[in-house]
N, C-alpha and C. Protein backbone atom coordinates (compact mmCIF):
# COMPACT_ATOMS: atom_id res chain seq x y z
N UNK A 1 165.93 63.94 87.07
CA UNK A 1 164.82 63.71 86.21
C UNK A 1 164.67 62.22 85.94
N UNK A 2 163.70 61.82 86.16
CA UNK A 2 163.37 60.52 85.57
C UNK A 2 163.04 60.31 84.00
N UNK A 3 163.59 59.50 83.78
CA UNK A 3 164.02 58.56 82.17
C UNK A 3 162.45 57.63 82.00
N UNK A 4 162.02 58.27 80.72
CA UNK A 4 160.82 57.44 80.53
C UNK A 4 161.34 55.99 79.93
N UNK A 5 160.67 54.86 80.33
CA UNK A 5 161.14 53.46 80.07
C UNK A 5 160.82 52.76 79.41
N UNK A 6 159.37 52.99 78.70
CA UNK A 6 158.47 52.35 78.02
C UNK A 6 158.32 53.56 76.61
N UNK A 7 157.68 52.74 75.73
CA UNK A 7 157.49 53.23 74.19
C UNK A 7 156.53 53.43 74.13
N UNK A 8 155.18 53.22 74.68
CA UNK A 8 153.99 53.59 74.54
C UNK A 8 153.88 54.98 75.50
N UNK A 9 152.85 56.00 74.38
CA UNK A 9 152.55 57.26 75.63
C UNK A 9 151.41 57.00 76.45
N UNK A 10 151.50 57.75 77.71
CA UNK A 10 151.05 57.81 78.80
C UNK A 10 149.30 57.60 78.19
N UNK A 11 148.93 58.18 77.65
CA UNK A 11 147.30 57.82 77.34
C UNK A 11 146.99 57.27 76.21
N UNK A 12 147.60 56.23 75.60
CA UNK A 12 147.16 55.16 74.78
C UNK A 12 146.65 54.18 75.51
N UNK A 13 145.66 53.13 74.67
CA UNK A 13 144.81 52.44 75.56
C UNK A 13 145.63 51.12 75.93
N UNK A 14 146.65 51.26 75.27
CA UNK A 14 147.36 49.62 75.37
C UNK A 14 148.08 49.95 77.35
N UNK A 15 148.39 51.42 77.46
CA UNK A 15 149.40 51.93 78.25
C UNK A 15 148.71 51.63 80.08
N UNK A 16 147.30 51.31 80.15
CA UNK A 16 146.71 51.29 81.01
C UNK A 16 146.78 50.44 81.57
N UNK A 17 147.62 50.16 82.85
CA UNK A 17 147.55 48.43 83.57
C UNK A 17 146.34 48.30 83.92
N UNK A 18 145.24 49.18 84.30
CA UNK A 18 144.17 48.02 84.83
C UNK A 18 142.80 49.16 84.29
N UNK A 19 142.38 48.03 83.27
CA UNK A 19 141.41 48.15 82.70
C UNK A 19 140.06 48.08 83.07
N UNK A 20 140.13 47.11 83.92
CA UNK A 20 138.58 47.08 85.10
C UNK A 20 138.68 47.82 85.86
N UNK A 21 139.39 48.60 86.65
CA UNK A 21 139.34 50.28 86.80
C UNK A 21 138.99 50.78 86.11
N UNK A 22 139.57 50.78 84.74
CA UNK A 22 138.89 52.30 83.63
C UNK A 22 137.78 51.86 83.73
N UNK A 23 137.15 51.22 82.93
CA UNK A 23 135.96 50.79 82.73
C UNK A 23 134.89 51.07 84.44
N UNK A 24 134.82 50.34 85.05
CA UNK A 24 134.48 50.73 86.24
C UNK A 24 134.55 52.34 86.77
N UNK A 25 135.80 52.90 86.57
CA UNK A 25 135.18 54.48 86.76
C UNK A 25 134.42 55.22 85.94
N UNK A 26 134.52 54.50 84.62
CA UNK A 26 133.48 54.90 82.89
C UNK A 26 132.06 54.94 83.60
N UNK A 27 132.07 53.94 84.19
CA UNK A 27 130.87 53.64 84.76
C UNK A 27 129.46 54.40 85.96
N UNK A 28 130.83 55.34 86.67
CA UNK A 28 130.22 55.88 87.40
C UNK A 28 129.55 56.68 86.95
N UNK A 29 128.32 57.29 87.51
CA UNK A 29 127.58 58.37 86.91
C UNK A 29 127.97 60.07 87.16
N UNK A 30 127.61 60.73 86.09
CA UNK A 30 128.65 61.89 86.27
C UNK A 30 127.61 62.65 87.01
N UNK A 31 128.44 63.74 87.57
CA UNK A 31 127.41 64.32 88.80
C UNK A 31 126.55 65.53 87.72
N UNK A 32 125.63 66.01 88.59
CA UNK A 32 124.69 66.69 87.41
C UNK A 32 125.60 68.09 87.81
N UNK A 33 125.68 69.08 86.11
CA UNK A 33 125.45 70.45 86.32
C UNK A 33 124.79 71.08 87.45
N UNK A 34 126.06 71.76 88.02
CA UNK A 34 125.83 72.74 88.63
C UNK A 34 124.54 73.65 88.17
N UNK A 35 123.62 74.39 88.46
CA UNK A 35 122.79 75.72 88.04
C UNK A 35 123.35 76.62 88.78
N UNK A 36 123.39 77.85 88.08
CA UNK A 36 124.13 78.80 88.36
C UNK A 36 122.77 79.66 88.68
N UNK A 37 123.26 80.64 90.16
CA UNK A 37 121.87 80.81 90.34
C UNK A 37 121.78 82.34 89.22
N UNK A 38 120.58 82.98 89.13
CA UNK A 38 119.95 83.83 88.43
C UNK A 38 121.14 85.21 88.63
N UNK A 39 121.81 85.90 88.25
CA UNK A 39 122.87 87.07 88.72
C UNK A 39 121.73 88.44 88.85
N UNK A 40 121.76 88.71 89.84
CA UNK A 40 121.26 89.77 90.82
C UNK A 40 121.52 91.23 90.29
N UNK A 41 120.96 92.02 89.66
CA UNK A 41 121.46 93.46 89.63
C UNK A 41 122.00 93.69 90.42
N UNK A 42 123.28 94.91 89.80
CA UNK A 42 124.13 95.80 90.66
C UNK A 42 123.13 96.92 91.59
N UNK A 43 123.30 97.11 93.28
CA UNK A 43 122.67 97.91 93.76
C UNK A 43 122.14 98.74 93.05
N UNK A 44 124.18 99.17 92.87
CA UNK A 44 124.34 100.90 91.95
C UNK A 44 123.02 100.88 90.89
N UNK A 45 122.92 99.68 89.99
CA UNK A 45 121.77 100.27 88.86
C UNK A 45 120.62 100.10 89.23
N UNK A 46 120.55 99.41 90.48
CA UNK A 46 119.10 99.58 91.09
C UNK A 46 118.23 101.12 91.33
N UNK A 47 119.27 101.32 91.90
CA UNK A 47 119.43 102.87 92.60
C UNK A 47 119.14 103.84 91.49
N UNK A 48 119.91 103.50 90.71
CA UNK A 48 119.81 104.71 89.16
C UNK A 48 118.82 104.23 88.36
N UNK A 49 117.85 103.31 88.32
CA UNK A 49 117.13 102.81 87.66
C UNK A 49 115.92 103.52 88.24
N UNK A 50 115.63 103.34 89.57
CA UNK A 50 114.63 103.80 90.45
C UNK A 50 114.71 105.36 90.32
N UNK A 51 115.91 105.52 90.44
CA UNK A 51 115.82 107.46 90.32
C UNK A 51 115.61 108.09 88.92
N UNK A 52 115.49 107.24 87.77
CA UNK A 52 114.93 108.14 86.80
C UNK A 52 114.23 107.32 86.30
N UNK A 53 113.31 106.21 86.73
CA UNK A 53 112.21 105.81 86.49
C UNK A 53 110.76 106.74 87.86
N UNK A 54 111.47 106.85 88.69
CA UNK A 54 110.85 107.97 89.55
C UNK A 54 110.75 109.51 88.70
N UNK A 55 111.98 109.90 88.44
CA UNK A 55 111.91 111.28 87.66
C UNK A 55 111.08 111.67 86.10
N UNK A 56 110.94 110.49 85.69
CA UNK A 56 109.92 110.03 84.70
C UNK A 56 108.38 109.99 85.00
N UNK A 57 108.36 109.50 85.80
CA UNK A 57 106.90 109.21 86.31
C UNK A 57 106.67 110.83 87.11
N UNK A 58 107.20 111.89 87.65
CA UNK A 58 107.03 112.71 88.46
C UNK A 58 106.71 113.50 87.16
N UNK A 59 107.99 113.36 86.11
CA UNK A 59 107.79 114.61 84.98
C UNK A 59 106.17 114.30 84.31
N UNK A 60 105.91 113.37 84.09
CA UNK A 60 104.60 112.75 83.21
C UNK A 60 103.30 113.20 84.12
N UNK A 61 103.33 113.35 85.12
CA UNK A 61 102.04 113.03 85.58
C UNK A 61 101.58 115.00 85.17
N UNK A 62 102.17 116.02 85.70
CA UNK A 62 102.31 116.89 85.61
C UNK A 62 101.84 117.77 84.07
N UNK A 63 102.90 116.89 83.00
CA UNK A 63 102.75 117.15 81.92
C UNK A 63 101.53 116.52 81.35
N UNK A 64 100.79 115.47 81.83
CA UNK A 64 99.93 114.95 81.45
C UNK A 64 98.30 116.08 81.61
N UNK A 65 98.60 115.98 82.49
CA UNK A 65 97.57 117.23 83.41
C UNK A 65 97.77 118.74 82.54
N UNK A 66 99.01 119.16 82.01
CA UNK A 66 99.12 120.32 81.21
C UNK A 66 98.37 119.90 79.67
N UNK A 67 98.68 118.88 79.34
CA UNK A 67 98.45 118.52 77.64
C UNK A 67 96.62 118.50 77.84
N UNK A 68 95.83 118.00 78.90
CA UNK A 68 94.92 117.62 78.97
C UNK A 68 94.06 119.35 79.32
N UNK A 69 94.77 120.01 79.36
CA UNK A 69 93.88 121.67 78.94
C UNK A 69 94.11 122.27 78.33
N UNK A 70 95.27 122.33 77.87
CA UNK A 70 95.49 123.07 76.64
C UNK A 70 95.76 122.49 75.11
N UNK A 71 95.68 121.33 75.09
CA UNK A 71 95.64 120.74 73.36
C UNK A 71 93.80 120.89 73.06
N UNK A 72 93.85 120.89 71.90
CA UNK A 72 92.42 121.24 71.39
C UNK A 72 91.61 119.98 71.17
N UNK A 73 90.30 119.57 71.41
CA UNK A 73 89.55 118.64 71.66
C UNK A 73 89.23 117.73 69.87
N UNK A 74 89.73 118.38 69.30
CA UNK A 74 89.49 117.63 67.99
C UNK A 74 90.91 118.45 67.17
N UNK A 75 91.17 117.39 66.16
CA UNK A 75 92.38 118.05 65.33
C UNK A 75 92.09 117.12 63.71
N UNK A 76 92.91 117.33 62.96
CA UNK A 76 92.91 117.16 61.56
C UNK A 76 94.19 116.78 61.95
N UNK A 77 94.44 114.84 61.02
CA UNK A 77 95.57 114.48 61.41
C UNK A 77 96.27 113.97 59.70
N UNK A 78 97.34 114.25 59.44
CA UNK A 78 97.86 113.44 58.35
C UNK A 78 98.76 112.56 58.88
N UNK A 79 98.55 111.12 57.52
CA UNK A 79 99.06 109.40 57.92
C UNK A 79 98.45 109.08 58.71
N UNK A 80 96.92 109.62 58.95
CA UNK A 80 96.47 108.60 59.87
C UNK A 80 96.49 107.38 59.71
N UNK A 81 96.55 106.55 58.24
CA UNK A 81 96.26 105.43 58.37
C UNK A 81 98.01 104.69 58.16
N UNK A 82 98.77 105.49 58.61
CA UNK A 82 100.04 105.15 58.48
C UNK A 82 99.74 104.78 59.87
N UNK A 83 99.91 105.36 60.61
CA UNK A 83 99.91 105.87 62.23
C UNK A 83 98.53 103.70 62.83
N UNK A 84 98.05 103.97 62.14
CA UNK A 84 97.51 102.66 62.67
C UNK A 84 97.82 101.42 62.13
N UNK A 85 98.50 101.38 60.64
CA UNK A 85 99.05 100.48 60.16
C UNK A 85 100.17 100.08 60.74
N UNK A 86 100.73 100.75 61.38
CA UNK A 86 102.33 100.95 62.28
C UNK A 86 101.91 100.21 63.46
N UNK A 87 100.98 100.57 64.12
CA UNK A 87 100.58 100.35 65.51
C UNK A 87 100.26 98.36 65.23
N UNK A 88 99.44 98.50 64.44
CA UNK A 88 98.76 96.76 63.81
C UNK A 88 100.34 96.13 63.70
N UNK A 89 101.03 97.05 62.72
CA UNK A 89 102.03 96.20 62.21
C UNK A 89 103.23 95.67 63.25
N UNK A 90 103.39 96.65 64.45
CA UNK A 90 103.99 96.61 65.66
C UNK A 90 103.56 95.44 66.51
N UNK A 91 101.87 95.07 66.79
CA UNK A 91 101.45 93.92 67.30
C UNK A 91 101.54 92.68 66.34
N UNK A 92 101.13 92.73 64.90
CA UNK A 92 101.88 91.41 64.58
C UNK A 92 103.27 91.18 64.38
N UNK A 93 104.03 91.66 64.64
CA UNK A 93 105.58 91.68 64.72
C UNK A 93 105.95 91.15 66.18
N UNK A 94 105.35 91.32 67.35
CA UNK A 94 105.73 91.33 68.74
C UNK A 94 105.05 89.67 68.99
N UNK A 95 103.80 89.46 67.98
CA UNK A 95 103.15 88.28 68.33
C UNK A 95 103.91 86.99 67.48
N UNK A 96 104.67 87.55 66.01
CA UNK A 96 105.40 86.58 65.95
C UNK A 96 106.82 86.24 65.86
N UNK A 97 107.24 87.51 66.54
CA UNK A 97 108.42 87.16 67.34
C UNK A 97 107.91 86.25 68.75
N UNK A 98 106.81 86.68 69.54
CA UNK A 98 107.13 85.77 70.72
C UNK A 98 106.77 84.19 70.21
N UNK A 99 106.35 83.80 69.01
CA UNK A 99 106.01 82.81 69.00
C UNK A 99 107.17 81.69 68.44
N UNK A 100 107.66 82.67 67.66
CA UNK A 100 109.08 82.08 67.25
C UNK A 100 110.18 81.48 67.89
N UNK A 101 110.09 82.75 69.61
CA UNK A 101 110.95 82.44 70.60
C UNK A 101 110.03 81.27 71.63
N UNK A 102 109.39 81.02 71.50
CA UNK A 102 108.52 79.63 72.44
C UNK A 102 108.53 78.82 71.61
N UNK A 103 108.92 78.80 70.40
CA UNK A 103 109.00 77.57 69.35
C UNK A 103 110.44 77.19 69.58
N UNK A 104 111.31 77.66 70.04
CA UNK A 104 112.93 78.12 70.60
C UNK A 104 112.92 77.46 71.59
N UNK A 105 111.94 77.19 72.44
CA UNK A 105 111.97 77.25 74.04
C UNK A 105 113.18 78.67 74.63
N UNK A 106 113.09 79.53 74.50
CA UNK A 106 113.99 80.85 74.52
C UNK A 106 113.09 82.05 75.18
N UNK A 107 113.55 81.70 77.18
CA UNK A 107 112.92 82.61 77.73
C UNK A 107 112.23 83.85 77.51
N UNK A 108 113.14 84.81 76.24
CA UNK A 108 113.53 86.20 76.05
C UNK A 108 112.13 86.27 75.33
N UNK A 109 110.81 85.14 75.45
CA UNK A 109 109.88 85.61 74.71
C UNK A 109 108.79 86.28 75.93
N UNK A 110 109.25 86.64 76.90
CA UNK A 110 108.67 87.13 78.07
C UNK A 110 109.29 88.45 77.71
N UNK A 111 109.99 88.83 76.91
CA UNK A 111 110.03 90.85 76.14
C UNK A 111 108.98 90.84 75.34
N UNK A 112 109.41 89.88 74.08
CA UNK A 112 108.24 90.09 72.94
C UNK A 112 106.54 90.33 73.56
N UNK A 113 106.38 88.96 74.41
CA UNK A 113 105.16 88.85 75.08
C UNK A 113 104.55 90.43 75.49
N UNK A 114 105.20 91.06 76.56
CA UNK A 114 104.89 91.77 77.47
C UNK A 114 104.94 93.61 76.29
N UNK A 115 105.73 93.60 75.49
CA UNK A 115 105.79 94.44 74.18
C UNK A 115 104.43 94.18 73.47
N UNK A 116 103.52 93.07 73.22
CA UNK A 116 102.66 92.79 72.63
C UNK A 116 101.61 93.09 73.48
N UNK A 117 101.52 92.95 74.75
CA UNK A 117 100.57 93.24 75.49
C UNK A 117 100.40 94.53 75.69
N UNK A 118 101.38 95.28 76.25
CA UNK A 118 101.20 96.45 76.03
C UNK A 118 100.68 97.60 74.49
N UNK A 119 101.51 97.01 73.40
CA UNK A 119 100.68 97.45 72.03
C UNK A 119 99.24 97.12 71.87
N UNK A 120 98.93 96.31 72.89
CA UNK A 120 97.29 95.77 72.51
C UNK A 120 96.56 96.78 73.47
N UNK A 121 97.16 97.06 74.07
CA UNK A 121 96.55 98.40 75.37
C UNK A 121 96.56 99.69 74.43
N UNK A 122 97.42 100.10 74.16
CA UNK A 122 97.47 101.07 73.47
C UNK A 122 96.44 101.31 72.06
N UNK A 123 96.82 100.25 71.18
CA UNK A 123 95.46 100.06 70.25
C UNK A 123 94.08 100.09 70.98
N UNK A 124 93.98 99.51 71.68
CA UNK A 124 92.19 99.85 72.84
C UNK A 124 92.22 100.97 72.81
N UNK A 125 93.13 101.54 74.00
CA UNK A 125 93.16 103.06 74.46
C UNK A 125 92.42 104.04 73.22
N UNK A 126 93.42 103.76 72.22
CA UNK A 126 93.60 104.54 71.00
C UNK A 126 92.37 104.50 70.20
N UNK A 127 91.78 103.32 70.37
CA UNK A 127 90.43 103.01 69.23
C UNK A 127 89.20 103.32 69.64
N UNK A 128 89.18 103.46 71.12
CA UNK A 128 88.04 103.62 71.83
C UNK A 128 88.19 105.71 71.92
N UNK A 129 89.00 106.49 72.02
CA UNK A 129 89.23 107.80 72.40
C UNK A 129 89.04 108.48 71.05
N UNK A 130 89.32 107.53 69.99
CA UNK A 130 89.19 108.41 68.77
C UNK A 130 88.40 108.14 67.40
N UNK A 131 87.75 106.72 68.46
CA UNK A 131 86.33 106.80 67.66
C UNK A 131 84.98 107.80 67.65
N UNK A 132 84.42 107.34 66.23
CA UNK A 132 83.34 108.11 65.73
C UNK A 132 82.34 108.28 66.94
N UNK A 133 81.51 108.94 67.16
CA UNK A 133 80.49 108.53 68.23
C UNK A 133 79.28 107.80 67.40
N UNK A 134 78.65 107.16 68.29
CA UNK A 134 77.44 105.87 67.58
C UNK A 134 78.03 104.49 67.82
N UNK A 135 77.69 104.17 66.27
CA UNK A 135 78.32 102.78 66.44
C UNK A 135 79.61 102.39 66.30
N UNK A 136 80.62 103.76 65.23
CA UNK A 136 82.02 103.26 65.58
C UNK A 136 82.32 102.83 67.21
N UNK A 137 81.76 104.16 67.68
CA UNK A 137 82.12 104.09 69.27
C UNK A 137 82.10 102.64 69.84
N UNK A 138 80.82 102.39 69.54
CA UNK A 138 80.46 100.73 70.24
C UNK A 138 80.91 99.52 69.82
N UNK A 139 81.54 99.58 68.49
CA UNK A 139 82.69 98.93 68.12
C UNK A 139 83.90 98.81 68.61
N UNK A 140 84.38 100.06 68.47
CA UNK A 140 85.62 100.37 69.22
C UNK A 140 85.99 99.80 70.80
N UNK A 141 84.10 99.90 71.64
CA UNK A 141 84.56 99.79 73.02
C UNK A 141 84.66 98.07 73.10
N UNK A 142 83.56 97.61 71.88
CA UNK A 142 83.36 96.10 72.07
C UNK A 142 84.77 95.29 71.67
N UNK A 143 85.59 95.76 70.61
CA UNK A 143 86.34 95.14 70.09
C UNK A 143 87.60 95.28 71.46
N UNK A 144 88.20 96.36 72.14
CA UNK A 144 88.53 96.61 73.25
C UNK A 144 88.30 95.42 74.14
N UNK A 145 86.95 95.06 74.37
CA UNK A 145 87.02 94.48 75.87
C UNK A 145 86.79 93.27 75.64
N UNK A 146 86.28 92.69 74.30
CA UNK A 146 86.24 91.02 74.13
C UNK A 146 87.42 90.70 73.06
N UNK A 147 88.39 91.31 72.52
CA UNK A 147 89.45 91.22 71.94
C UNK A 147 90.73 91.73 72.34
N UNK A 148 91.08 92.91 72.37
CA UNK A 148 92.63 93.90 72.61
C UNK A 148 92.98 93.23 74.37
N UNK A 149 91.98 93.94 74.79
CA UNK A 149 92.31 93.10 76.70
C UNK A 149 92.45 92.09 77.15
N UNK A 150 91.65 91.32 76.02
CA UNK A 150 91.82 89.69 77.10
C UNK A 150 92.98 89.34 76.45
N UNK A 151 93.62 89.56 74.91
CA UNK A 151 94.64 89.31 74.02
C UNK A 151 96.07 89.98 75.25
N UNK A 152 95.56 91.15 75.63
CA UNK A 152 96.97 92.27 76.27
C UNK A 152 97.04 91.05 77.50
N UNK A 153 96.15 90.98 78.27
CA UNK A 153 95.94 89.93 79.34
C UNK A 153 96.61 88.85 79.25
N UNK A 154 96.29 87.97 78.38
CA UNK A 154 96.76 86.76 78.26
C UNK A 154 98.58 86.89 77.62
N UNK A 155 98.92 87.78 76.46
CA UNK A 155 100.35 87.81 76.93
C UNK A 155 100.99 88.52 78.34
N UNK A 156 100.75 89.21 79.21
CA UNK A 156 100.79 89.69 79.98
C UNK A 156 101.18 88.31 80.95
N UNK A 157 100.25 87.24 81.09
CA UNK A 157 99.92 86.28 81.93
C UNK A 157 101.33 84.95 81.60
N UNK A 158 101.49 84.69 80.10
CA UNK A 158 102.47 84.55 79.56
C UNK A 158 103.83 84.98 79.95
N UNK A 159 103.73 86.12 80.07
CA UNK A 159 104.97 86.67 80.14
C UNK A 159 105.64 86.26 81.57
N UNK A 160 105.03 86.83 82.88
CA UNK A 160 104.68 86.36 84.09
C UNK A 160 105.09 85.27 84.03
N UNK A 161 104.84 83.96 83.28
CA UNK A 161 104.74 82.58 83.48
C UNK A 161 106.18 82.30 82.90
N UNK A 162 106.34 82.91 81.49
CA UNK A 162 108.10 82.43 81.62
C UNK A 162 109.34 83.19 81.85
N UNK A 163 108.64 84.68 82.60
CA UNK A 163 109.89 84.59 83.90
C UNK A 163 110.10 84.11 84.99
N UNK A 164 108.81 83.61 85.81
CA UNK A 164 109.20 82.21 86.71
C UNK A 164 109.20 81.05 86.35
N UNK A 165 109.19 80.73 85.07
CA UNK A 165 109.96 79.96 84.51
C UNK A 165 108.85 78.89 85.25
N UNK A 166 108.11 78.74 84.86
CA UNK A 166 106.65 77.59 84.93
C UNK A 166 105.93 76.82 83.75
N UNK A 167 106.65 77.78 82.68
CA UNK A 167 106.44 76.89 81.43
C UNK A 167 106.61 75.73 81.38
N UNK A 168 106.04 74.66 80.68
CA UNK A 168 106.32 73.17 80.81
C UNK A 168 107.01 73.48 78.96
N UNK A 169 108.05 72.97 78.89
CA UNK A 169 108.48 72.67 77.36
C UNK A 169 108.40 71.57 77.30
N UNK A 170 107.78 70.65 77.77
CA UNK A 170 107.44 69.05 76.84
C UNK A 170 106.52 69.17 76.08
């Protein structure tokens, strides 16, 4: 074993014979971060994802087609105005969560986004099928196609944009 000889430890600054080395390697520029690329789903949950997002879509279409002859063409509903306060209260919740997360710069606002777009579909759907006939109706269809769609649209378009990640955050 070798006998240490000196009193100073190994990384004190006095301990360094050559200082225009340190300095000079201080100097160099550090190489940039690695990016790690994007991690790829497992086949396996590809596979199981597809097979009961398939078995979903097979059960629905079916059942859709059953509900559409045998439920009755008008009904008497209680909480209706729960039932749309929920729905409203669901789209401003989704609109300022995603705004919160782009105030973040925090990809994950491409869920909120695409959650908001879709609630704005659904409110259309919903406002236009179970309006009054007349002028609710023409309300319903107007507010739909120059408000709920281009709104569902444009987060939709959003969303799209910051999962390929095209957002500019400056």
């Amino acid at each position: 074993m070798a006998m240490q000889t000196h009193a100073l430890p190994p990384t004190s600054p006095a301990h360094r014979p050559w200082p225009a080395l340190r300095t000079r390697a201080a100097r160099q520029p550090r190489p940039a971060p690695r990016v790690q690329p994007a991690r790829q789903p497992l086949p396996s949950l590809l596979r199981r994802g597809r097979v009961v997002a398939l078995s979903v879509g097979c059960f629905l279409l079916p059942w859709c087609v059953l509900l559409s002859v045998t439920l009755p063409v008008s009904t008497e509903v209680q909480n209706w105005s729960l039932a749309w306060t929920g729905l409203d209260g669901g789209e401003a919740v989704a609109a300022l969560a995603t705004a919160l997360l782009l105030t973040r710069e925090d990809p994950r606002a491409a869920l909120t986004a695409t959650a908001g777009g879709a609630l704005l579909i659904t409110d259309a759907w919903f406002d236009v099928c179970t309006s009054a006939p007349g002028a609710d109706h023409i309300l319903a269809v107007a507010e739909a196609v120059f408000v709920e769609l281009p709104l569902a649209g444009a987060a939709f378009w959003l969303a799209v944009r910051l999962t390929r990640g095209a957002v500019d955050t400056q």
